[in-house]
PDB file of N, CA and C in Angstrom:
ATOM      1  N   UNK A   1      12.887  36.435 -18.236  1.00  0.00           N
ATOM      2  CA  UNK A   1      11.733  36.100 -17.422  1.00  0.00           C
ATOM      3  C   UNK A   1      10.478  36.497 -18.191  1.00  0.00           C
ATOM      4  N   UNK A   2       9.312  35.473 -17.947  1.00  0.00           N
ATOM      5  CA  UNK A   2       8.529  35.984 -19.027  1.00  0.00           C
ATOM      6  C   UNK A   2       6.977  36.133 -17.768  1.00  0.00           C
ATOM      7  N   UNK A   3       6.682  37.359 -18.088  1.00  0.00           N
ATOM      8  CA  UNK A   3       5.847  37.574 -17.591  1.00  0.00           C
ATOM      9  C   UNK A   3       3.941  37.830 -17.808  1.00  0.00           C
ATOM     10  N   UNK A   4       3.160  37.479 -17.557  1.00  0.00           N
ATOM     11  CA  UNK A   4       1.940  37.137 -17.781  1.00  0.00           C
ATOM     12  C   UNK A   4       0.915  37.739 -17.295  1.00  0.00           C
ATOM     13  N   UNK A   5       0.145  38.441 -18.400  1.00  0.00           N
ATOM     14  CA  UNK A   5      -0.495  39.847 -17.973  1.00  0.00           C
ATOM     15  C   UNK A   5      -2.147  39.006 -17.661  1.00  0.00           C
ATOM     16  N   UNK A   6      -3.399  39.520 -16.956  1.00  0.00           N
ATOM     17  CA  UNK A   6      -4.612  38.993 -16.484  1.00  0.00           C
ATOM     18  C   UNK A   6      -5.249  40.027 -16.656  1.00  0.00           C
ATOM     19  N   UNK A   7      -6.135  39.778 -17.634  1.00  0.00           N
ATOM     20  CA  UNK A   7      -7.085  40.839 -17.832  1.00  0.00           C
ATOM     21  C   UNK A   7      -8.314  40.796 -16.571  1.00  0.00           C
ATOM     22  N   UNK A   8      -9.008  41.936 -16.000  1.00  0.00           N
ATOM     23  CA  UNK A   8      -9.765  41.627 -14.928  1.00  0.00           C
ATOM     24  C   UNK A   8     -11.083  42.487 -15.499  1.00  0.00           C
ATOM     25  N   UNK A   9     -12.145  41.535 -15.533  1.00  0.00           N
ATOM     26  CA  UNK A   9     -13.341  42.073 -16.302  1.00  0.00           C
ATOM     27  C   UNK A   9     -13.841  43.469 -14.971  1.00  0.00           C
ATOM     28  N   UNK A  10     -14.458  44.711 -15.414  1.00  0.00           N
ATOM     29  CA  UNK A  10     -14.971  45.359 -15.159  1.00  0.00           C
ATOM     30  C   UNK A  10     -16.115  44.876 -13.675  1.00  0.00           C
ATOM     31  N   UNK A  11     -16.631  44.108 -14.229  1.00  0.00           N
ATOM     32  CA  UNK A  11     -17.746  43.282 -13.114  1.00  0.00           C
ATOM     33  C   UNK A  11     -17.664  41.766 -13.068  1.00  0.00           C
ATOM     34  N   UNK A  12     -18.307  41.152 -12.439  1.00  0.00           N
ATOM     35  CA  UNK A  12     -17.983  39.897 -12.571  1.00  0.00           C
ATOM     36  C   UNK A  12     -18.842  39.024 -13.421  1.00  0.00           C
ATOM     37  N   UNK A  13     -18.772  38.587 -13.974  1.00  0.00           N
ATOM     38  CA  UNK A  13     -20.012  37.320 -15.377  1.00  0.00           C
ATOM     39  C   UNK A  13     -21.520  37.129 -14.240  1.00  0.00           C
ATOM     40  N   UNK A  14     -22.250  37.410 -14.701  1.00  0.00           N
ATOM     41  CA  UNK A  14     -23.638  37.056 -14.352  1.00  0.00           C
ATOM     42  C   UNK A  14     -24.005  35.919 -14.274  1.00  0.00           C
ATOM     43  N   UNK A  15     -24.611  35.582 -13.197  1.00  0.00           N
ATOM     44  CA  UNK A  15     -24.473  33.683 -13.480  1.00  0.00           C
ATOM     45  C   UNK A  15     -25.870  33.923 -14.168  1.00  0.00           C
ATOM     46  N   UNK A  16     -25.310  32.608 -14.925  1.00  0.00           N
ATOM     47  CA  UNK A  16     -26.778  32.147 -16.034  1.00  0.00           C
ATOM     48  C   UNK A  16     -27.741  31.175 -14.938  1.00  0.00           C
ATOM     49  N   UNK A  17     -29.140  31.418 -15.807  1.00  0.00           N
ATOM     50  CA  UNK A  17     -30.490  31.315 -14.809  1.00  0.00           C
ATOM     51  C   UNK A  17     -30.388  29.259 -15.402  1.00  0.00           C
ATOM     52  N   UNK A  18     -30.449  29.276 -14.063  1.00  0.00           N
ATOM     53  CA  UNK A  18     -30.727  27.282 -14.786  1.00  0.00           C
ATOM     54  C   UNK A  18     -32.504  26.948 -14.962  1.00  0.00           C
ATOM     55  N   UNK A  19     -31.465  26.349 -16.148  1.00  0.00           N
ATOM     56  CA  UNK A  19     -32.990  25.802 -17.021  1.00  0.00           C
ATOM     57  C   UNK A  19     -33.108  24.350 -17.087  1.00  0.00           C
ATOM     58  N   UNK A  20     -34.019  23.944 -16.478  1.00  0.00           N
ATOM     59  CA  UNK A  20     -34.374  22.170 -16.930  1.00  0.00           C
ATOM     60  C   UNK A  20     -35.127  21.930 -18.029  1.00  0.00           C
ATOM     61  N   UNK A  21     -34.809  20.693 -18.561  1.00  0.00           N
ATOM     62  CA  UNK A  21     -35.129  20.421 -19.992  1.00  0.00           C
ATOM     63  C   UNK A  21     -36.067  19.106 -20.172  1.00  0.00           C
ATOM     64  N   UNK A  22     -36.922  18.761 -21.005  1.00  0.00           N
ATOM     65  CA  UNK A  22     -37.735  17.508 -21.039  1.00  0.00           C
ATOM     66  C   UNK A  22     -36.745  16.556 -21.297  1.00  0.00           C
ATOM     67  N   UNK A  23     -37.108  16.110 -20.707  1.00  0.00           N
ATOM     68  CA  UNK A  23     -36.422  14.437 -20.275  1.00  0.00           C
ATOM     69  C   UNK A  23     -34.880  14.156 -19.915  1.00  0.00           C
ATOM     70  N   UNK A  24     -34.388  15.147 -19.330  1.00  0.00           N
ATOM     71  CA  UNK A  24     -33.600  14.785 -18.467  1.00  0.00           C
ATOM     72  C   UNK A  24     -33.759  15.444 -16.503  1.00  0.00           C
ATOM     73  N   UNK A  25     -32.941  14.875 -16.071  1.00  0.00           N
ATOM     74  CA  UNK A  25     -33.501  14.606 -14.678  1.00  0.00           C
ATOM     75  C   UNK A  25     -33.586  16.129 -13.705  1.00  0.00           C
ATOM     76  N   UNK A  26     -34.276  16.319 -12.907  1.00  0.00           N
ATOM     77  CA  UNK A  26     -34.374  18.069 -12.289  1.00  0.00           C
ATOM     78  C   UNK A  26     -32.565  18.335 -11.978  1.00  0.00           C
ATOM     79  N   UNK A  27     -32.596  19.782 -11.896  1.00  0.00           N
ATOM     80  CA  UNK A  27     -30.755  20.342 -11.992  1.00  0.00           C
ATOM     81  C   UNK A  27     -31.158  20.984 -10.424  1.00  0.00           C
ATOM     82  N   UNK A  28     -30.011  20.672  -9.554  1.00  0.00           N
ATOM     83  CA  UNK A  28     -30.465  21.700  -8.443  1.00  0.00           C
ATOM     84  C   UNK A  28     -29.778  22.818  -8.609  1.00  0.00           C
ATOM     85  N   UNK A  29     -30.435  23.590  -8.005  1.00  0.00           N
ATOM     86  CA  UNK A  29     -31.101  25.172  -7.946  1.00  0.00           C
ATOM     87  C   UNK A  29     -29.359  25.689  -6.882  1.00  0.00           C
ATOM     88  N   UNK A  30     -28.604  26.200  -7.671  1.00  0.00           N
ATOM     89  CA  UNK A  30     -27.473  27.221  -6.865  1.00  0.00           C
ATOM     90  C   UNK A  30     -27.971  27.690  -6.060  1.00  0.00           C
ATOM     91  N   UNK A  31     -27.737  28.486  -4.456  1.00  0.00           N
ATOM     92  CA  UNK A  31     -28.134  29.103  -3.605  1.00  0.00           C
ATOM     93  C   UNK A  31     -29.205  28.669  -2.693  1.00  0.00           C
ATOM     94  N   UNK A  32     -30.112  27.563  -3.634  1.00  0.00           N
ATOM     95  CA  UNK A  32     -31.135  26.742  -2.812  1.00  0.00           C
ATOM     96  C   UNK A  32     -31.330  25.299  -2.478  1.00  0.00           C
ATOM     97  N   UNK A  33     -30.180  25.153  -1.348  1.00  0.00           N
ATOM     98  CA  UNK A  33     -30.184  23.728  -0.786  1.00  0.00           C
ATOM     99  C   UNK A  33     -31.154  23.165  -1.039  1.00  0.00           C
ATOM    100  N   UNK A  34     -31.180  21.989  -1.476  1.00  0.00           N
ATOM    101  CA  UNK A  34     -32.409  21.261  -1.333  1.00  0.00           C
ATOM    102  C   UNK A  34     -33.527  21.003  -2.305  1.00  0.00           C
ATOM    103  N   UNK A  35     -33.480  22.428  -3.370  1.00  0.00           N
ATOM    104  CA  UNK A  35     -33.819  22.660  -4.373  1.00  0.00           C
ATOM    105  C   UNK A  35     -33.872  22.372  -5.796  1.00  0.00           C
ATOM    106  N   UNK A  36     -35.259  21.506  -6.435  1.00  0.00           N
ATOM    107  CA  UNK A  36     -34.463  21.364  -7.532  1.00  0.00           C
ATOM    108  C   UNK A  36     -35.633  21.861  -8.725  1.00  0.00           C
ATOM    109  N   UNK A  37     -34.865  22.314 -10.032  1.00  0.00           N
ATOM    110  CA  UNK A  37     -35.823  22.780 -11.222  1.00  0.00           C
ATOM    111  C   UNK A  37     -36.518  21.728 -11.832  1.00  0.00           C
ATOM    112  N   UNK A  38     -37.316  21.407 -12.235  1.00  0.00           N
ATOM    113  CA  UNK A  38     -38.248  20.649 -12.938  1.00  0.00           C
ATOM    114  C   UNK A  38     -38.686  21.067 -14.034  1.00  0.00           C
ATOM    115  N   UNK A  39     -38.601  20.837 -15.589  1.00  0.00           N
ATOM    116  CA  UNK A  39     -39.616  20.827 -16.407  1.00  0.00           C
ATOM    117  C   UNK A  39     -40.888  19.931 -16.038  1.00  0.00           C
ATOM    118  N   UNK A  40     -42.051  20.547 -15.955  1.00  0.00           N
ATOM    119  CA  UNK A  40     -43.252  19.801 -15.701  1.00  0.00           C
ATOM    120  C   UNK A  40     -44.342  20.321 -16.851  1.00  0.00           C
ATOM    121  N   UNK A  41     -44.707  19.761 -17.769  1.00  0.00           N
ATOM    122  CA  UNK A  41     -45.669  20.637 -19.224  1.00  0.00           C
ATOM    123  C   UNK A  41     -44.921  21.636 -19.887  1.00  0.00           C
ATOM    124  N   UNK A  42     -43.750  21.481 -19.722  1.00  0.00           N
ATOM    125  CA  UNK A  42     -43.055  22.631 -20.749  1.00  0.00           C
ATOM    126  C   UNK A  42     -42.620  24.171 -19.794  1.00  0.00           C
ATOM    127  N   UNK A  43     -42.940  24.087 -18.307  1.00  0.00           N
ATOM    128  CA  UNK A  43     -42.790  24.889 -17.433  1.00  0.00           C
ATOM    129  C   UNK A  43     -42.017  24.659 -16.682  1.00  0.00           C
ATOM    130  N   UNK A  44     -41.121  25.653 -15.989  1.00  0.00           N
ATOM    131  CA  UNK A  44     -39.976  25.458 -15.217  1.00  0.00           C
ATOM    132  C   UNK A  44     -40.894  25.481 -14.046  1.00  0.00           C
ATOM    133  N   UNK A  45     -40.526  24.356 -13.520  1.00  0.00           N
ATOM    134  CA  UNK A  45     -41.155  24.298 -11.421  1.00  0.00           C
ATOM    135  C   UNK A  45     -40.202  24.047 -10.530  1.00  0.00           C
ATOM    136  N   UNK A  46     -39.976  24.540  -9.521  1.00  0.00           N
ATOM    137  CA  UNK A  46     -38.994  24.928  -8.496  1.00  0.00           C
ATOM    138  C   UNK A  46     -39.262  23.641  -7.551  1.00  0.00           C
ATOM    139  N   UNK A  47     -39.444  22.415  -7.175  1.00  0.00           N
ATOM    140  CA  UNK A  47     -39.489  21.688  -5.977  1.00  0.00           C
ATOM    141  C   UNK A  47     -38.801  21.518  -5.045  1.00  0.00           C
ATOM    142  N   UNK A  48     -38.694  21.252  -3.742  1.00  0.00           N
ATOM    143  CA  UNK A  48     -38.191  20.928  -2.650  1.00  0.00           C
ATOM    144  C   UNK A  48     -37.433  19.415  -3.007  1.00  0.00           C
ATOM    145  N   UNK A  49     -37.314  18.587  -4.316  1.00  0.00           N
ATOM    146  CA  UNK A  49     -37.008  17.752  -3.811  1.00  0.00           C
ATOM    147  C   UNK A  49     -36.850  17.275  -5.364  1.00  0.00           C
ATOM    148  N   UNK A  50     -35.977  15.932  -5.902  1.00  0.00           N
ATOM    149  CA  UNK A  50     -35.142  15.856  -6.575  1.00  0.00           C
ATOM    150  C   UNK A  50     -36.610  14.773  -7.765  1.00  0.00           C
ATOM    151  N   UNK A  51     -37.529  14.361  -7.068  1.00  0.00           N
ATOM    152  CA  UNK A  51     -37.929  13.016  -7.375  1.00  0.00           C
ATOM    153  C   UNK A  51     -39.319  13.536  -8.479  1.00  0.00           C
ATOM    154  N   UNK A  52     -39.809  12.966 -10.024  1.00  0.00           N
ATOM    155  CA  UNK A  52     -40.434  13.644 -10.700  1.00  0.00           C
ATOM    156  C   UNK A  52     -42.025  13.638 -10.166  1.00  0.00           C
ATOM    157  N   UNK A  53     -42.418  13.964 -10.071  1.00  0.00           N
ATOM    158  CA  UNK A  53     -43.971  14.167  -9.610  1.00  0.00           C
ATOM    159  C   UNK A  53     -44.855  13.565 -10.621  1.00  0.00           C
ATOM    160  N   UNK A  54     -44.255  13.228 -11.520  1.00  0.00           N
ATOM    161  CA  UNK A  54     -45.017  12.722 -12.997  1.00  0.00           C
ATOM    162  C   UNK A  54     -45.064  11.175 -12.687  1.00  0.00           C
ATOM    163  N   UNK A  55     -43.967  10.610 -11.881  1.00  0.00           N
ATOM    164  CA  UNK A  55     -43.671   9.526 -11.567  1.00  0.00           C
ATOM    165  C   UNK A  55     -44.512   8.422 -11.469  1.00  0.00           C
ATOM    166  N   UNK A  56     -44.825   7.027 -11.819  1.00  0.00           N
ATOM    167  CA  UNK A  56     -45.833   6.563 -11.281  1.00  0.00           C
ATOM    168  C   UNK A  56     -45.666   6.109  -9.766  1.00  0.00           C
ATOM    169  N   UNK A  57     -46.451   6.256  -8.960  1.00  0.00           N
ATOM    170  CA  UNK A  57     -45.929   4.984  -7.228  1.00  0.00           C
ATOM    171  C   UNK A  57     -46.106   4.175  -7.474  1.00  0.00           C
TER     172      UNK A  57
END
């Protein structure tokens, strides 16, 4: 019988901070329904909502 050992980390992995990037589309935001990251000028912006603000109407 072969048996199979599981290492169990000390703490658990830190979730990594999400980052949006120029020119691809906002990433939503873990923990914040509804939420999505935006690069806007090279700055991360937090919006309520998925659609680019740069956009033309």
């Amino acid at each position: 019988m072969t048996r199979h050992l599981h290492v169990v980390p000390d703490e658990p992995p830190q979730p990594r901070e999400v980052v949006a990037t120029p020119d691809w589309p906002p990433v939503a935001i873990p923990g914040r329904p509804g939420w999505y990251r935006h690069c806007i000028d090279g700055q991360q912006v937090d919006l309520p909502h998925n659609q680019d603000p740069r956009a033309p109407t």
